[in-house]
N, C-alpha and C. Protein backbone atom coordinates (compact mmCIF):
# COMPACT_ATOMS: atom_id res chain seq x y z
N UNK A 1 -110.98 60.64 172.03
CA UNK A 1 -111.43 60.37 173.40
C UNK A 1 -112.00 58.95 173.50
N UNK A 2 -111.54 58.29 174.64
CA UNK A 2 -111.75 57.02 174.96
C UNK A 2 -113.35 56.58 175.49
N UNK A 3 -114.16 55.70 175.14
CA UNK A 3 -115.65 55.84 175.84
C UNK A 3 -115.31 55.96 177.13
N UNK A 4 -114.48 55.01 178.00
CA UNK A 4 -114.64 55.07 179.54
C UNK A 4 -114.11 56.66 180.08
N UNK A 5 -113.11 57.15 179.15
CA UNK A 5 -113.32 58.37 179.53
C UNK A 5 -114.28 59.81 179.40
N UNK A 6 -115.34 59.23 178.03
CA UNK A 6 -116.22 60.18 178.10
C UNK A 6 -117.46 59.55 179.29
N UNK A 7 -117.73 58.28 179.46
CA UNK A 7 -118.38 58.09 180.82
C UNK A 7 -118.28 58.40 182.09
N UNK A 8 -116.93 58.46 182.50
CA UNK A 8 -116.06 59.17 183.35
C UNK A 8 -116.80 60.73 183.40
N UNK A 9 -116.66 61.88 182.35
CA UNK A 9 -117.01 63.12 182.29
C UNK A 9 -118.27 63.27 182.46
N UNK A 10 -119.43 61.87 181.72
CA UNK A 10 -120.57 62.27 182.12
C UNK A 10 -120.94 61.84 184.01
N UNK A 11 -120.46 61.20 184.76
CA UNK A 11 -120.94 60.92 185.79
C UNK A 11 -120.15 62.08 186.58
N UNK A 12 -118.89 62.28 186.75
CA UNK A 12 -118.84 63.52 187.18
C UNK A 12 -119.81 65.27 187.01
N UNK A 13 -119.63 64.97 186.03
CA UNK A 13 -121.04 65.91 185.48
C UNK A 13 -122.45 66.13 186.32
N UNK A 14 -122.84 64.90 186.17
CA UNK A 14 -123.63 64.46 186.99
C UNK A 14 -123.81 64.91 188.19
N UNK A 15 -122.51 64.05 188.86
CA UNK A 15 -122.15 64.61 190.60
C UNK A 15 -122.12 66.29 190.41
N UNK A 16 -121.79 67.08 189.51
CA UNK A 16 -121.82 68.17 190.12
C UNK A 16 -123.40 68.52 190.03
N UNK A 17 -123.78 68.35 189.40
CA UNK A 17 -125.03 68.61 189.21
C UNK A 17 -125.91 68.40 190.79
N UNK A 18 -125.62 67.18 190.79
CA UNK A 18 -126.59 66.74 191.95
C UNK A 18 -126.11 67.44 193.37
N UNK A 19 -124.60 68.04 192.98
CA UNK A 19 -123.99 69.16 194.45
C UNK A 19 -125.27 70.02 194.12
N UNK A 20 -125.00 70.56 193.01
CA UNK A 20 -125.63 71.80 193.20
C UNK A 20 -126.80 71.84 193.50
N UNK A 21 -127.81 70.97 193.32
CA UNK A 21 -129.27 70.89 193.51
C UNK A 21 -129.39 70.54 194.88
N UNK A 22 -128.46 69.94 195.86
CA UNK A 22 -128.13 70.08 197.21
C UNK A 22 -127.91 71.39 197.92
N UNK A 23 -127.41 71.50 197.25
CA UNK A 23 -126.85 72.79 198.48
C UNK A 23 -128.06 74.23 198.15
């Protein structure tokens, strides 16, 4: 696995995270 693609997984990650603490 490529870094920009494990950075990629962590900021999506992220975004879901921050859905969920939204809604």
């Amino acid at each position: 696995m490529k870094k920009c693609q494990l950075k990629l997984l962590i900021v999506t990650f992220k975004g879901l995270e921050i859905k969920k603490s939204l809604q």
